[in-house]
N, C-alpha and C. Protein backbone atom coordinates (compact mmCIF):
# COMPACT_ATOMS: atom_id res chain seq x y z
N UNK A 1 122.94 53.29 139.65
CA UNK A 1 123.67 53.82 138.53
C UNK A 1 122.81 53.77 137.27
N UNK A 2 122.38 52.56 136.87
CA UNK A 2 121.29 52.51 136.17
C UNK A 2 120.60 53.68 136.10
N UNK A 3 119.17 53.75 136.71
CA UNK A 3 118.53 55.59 137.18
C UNK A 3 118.86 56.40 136.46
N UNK A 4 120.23 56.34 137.27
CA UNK A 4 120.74 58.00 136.62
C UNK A 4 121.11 57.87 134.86
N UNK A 5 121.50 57.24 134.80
CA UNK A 5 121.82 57.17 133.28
C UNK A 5 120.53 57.18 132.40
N UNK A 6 119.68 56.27 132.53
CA UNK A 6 118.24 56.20 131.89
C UNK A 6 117.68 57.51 132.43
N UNK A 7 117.64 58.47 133.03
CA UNK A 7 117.31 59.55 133.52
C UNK A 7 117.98 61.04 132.54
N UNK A 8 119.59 60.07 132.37
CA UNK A 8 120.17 61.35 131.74
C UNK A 8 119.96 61.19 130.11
N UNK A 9 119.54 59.61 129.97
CA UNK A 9 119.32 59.83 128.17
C UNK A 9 117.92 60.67 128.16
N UNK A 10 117.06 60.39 129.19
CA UNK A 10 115.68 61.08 128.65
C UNK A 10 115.69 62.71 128.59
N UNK A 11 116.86 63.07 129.29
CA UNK A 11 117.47 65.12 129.77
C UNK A 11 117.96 65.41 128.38
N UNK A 12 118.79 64.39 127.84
CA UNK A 12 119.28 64.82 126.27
C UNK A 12 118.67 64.91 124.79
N UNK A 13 117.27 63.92 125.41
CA UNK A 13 116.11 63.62 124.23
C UNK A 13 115.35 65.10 124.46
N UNK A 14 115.17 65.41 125.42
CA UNK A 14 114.32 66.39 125.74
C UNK A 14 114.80 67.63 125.58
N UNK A 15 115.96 67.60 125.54
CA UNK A 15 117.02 69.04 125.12
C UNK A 15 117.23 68.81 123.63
N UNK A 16 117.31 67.37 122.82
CA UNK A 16 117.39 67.59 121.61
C UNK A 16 115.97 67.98 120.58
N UNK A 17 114.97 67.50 121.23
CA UNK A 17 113.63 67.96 121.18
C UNK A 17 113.27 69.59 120.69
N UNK A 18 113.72 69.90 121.84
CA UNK A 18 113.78 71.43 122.22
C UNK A 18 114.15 72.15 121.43
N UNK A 19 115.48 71.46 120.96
CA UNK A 19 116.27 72.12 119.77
C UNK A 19 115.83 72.00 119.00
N UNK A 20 115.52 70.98 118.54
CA UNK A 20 115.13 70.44 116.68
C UNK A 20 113.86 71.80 116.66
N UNK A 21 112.49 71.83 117.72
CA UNK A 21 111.57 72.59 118.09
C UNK A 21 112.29 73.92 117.19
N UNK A 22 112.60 74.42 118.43
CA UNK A 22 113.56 75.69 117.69
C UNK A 22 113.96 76.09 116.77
N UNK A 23 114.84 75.34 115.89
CA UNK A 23 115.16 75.16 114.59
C UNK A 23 113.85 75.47 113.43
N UNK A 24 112.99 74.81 114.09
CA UNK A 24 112.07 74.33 112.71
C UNK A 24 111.12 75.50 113.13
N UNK A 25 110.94 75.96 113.84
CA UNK A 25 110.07 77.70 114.61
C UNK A 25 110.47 78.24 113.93
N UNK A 26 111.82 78.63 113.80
CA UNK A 26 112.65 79.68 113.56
C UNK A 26 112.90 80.32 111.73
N UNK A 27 112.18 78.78 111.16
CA UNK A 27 112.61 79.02 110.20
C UNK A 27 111.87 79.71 108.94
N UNK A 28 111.42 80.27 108.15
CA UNK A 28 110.96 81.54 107.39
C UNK A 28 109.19 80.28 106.98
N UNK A 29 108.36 80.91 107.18
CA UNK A 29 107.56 80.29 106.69
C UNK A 29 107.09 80.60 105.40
N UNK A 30 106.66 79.67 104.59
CA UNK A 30 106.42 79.80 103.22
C UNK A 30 105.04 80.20 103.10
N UNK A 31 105.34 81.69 102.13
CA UNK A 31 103.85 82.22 101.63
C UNK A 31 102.88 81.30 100.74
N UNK A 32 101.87 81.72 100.68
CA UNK A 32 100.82 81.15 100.21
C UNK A 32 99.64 82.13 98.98
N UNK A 33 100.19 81.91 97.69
CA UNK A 33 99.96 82.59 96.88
C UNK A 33 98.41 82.19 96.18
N UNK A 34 97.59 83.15 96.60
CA UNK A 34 96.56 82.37 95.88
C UNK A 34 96.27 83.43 94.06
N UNK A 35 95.84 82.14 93.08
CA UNK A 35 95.92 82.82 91.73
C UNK A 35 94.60 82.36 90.95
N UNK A 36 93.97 83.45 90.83
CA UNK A 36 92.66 83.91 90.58
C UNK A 36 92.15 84.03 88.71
N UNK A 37 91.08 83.65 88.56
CA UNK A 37 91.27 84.22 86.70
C UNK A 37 92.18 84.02 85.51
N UNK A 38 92.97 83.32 85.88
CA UNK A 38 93.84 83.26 84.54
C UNK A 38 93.47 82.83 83.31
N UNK A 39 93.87 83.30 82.32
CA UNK A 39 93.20 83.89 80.89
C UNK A 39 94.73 83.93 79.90
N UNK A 40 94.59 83.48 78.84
CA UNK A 40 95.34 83.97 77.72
C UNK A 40 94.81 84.66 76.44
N UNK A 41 95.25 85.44 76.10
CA UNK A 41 94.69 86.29 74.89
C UNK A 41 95.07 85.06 73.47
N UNK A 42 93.30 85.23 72.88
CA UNK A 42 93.61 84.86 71.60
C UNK A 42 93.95 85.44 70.99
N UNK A 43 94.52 85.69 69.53
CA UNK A 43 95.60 86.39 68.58
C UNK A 43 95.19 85.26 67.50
N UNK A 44 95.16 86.26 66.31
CA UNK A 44 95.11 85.69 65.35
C UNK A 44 96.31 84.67 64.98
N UNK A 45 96.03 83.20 64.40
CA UNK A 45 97.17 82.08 64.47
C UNK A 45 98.40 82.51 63.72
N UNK A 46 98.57 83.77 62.95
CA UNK A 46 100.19 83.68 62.75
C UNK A 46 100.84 84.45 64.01
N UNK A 47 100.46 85.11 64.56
CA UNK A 47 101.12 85.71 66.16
C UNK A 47 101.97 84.96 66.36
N UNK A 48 103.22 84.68 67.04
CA UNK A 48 104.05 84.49 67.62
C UNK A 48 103.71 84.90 69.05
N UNK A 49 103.16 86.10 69.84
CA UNK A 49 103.34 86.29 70.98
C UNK A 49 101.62 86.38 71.07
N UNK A 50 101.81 86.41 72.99
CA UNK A 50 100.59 87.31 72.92
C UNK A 50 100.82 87.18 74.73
N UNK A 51 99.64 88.07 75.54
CA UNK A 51 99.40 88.39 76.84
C UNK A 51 98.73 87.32 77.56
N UNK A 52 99.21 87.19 79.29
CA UNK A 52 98.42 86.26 79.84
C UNK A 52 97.80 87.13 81.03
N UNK A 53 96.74 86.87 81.68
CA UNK A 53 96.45 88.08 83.13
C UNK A 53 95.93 86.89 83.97
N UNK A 54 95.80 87.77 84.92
CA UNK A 54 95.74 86.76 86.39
C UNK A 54 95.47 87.33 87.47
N UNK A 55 94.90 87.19 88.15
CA UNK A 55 95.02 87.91 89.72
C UNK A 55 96.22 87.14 91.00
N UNK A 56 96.79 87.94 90.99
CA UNK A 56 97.75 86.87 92.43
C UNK A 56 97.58 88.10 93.84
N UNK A 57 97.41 86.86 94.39
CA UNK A 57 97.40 87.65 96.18
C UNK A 57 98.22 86.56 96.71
N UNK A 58 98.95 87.25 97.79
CA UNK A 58 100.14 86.43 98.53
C UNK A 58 99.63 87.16 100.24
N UNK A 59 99.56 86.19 101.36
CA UNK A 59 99.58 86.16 102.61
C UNK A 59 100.19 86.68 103.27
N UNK A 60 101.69 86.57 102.17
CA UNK A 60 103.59 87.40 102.87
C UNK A 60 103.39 88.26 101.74
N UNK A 61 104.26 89.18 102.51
CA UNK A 61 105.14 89.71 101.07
C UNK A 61 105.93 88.95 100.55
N UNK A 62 105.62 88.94 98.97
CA UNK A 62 106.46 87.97 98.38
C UNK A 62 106.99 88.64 97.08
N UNK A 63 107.39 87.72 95.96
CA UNK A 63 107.50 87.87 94.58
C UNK A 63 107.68 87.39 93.24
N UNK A 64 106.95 87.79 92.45
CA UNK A 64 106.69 86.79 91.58
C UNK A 64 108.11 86.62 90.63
N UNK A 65 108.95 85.50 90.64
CA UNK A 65 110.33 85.92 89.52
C UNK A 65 110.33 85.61 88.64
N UNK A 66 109.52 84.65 88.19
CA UNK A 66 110.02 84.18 86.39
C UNK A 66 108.37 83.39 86.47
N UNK A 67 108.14 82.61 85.61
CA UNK A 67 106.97 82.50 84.57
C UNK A 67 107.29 81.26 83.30
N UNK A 68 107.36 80.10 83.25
CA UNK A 68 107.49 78.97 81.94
C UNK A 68 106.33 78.51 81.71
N UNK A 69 106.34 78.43 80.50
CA UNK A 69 104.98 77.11 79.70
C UNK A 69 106.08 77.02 78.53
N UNK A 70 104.90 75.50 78.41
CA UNK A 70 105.58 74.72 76.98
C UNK A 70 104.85 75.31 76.27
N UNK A 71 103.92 76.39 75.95
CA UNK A 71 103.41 76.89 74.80
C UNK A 71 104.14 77.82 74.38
N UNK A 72 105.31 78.29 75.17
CA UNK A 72 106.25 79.33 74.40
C UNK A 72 107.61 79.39 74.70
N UNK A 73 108.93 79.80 73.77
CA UNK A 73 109.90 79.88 74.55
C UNK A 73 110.23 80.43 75.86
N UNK A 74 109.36 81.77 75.47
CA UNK A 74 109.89 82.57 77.20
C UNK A 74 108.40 83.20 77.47
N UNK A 75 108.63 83.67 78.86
CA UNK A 75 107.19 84.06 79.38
C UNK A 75 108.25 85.17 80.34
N UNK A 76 107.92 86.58 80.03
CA UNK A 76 108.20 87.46 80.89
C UNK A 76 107.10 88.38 81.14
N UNK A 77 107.42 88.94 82.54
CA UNK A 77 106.76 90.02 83.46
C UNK A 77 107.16 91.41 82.89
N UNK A 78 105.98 91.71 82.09
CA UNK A 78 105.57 92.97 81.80
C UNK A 78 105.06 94.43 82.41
N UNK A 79 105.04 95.87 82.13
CA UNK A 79 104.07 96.45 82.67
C UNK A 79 104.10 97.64 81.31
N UNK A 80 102.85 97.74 81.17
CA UNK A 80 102.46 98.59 80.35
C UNK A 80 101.89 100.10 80.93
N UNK A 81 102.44 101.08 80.38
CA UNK A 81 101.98 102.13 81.23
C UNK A 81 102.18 103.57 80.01
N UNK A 82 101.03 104.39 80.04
CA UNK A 82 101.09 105.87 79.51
C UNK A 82 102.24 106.43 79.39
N UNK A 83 102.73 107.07 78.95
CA UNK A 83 103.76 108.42 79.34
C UNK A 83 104.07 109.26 77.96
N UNK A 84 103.97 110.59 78.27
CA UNK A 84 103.16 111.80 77.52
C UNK A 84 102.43 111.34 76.00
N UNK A 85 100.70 110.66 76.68
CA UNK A 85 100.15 110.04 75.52
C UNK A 85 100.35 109.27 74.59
N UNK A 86 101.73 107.91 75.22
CA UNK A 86 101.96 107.23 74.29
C UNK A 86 102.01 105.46 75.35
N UNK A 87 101.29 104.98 74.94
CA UNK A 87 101.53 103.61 75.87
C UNK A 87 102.78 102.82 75.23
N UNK A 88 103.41 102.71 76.50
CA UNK A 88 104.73 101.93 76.54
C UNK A 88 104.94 100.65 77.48
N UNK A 89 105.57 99.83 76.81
CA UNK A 89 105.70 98.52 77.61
C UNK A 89 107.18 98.29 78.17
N UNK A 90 107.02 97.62 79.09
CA UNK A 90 108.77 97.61 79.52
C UNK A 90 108.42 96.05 80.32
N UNK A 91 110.24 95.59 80.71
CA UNK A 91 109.93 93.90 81.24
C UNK A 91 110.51 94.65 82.19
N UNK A 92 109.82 93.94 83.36
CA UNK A 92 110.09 94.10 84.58
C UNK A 92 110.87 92.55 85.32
N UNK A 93 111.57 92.34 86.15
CA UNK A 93 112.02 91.46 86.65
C UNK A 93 111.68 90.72 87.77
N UNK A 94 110.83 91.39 88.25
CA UNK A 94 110.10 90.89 89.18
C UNK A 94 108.51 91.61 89.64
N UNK A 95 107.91 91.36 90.27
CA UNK A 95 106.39 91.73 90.44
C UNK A 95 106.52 91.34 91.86
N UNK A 96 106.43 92.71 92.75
CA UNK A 96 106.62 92.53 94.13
C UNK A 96 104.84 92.40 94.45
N UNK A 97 104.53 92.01 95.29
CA UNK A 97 103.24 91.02 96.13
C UNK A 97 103.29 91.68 97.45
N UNK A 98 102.55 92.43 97.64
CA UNK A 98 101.96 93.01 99.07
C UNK A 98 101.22 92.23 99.87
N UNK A 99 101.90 91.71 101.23
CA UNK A 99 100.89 91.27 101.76
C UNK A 99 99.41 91.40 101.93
N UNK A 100 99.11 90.49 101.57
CA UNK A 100 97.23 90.60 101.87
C UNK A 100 96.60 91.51 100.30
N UNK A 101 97.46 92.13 100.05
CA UNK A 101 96.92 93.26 99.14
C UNK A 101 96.79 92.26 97.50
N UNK A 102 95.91 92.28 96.44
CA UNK A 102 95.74 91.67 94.97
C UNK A 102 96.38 92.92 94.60
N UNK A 103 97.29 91.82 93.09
CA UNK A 103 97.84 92.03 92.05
C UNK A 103 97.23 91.62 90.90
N UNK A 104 96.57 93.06 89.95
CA UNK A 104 96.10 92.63 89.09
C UNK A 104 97.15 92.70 87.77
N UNK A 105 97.15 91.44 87.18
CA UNK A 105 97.98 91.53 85.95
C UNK A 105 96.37 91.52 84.93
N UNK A 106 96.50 92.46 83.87
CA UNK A 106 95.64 93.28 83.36
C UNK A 106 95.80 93.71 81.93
N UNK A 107 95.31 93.72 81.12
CA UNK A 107 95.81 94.85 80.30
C UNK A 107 96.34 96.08 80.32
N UNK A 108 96.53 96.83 79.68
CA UNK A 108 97.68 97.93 79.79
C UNK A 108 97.41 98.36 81.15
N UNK A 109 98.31 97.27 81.74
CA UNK A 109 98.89 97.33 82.90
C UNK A 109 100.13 95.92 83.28
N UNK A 110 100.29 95.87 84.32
CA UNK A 110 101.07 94.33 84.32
C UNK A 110 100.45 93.04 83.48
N UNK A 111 101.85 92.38 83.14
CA UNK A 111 100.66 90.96 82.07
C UNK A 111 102.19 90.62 82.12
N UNK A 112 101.59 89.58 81.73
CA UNK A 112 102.93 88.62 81.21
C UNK A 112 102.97 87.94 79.93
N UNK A 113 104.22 88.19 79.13
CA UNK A 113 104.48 88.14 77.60
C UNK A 113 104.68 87.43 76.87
N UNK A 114 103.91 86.51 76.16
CA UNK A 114 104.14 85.09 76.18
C UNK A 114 104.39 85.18 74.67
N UNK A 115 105.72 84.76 74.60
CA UNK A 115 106.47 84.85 73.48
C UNK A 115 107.26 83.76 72.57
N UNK A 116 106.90 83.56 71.23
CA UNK A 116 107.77 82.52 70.89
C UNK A 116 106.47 81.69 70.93
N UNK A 117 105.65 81.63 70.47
CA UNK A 117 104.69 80.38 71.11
C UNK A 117 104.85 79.40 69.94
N UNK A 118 104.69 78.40 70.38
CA UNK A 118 105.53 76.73 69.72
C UNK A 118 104.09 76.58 68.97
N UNK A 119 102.67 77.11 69.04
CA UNK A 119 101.70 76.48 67.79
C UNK A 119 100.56 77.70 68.17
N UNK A 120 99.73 77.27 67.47
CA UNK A 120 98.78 78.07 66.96
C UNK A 120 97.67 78.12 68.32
N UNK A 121 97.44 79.49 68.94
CA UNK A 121 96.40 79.24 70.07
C UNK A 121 94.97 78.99 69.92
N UNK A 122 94.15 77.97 69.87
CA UNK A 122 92.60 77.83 69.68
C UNK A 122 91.67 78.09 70.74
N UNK A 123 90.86 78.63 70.53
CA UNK A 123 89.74 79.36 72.30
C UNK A 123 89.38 78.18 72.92
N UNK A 124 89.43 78.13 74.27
CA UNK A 124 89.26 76.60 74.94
C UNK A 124 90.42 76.20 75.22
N UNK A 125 91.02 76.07 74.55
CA UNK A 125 92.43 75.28 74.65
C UNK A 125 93.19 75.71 76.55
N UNK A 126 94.05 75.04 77.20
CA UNK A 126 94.49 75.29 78.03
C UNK A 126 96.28 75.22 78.46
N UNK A 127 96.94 75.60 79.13
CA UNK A 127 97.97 75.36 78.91
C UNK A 127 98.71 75.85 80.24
N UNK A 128 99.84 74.47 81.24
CA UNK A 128 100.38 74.47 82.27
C UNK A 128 101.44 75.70 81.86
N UNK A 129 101.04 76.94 83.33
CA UNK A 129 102.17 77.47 83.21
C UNK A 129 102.63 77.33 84.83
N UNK A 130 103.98 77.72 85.20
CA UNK A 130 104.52 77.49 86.08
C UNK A 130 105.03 78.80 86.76
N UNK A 131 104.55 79.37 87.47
CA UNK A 131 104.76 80.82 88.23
C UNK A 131 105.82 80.26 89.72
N UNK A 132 106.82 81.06 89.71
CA UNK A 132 107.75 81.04 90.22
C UNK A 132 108.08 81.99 91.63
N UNK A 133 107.77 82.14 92.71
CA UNK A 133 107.72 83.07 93.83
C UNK A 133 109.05 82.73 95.00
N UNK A 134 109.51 84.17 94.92
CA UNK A 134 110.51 84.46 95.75
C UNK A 134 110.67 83.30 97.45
N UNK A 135 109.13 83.29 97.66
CA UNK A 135 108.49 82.67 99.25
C UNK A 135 107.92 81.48 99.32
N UNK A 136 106.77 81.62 97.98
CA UNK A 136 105.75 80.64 97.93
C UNK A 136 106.93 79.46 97.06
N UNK A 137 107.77 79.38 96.45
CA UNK A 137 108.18 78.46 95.56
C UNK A 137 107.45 78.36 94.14
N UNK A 138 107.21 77.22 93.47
CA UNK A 138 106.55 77.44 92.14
C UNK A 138 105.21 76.82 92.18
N UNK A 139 104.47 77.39 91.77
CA UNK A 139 102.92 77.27 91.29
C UNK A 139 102.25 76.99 90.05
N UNK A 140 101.95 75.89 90.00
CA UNK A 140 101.73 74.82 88.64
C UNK A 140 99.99 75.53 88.34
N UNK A 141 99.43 76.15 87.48
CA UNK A 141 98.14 76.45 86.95
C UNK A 141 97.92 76.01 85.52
N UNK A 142 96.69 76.00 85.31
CA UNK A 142 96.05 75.70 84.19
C UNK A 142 95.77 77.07 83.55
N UNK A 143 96.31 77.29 82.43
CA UNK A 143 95.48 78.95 81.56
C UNK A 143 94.83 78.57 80.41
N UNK A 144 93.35 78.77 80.58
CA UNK A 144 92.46 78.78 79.09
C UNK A 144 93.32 79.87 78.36
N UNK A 145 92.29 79.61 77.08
CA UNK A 145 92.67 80.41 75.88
C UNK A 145 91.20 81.19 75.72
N UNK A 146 91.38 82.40 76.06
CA UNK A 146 89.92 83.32 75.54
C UNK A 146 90.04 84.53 74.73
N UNK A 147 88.84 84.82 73.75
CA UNK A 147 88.99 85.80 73.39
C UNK A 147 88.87 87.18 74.40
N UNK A 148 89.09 87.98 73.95
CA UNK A 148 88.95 89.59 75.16
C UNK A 148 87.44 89.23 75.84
C-alpha cells in the first residue's frame, strides 16, 4: 500500500510540474527594447521646453506609451511633419515599434517634448528619464544635455 501511494504522490508532482511548465510557456514574453543615442537639446536658459531624440529598436512589436523625468513636468511623444510647406507638430499617444525594425526619434520628425522643465539646462548635464513600453515595461536611461 505504501508503493502505491509514494508512487501516486510522485504522478501528481509530475502532472503539477507539467502544468506550472505550461503556464509559464504560455505566457507573453517580454520585449526587449534596446535605446541608442539619447540627447537633449540645449535651449537658451529661459526656455521652458525643449526636444529629446533617441533611437529605440524593440525585438517584438511593441510600444512606446508615456515618457517622465524630474527635469520637467510632462514629457510627451511628438511627430513633426510638412504639410503644404508648413512644418507642423502634433502629440501622438503612442509610438508603435516594429519588430526588429529602428525608430528614429529625430528632429522634424518624432521627438519627445520636454516641457515645463523645473531649471535651467547646462551642456553635460544629464538627466533620468523613464520610457514606458506597452511589452518591454519601463526603461530607466541617462540623457546628456547637447548642443545640435
Amino acid at each position: 500500500m505504501m508503493a502505491v501511494s509514494s508512487k501516486r504522490k510522485k504522478q501528481h508532482l509530475i502532472v503539477a510540474v507539467m502544468a506550472l511548465l505550461l503556464v509559464v510557456c504560455s505566457l507573453p514574453a517580454r520585449s526587449e527594447v534596446q535605446i541608442t543615442n539619447p540627447w537633449m537639446r540645449l535651449l537658451p536658459p529661459v526656455s521652458k521646453m525643449t526636444a529629446a531624440y533617441m533611437s529605440l529598436k524593440s525585438d517584438r512589436d511593441d510600444r512606446l506609451l508615456s515618457v517622465s523625468s524630474e527635469v520637467a513636468e510632462v514629457i510627451e511623444i511628438h511627430r513633426s511633419t510638412m504639410q503644404e510647406g508648413v512644418m507642423r507638430m502634433e502629440q501622438v499617444w503612442c509610438l508603435s515599434l516594429p519588430e526588429n525594425q529602428p525608430v528614429e526619434l529625430k528632429p522634424q520628425s518624432y521627438h519627445l517634448m520636454v516641457m515645463g522643465l523645473r531649471q535651467p539646462l547646462k551642456e553635460g548635464d544629464t538627466y533620468r528619464f523613464v520610457l514606458t513600453f506597452e511589452q518591454a515595461g519601463s526603461i530607466e536611461l541617462m540623457v546628456p544635455v547637447k548642443r545640435e
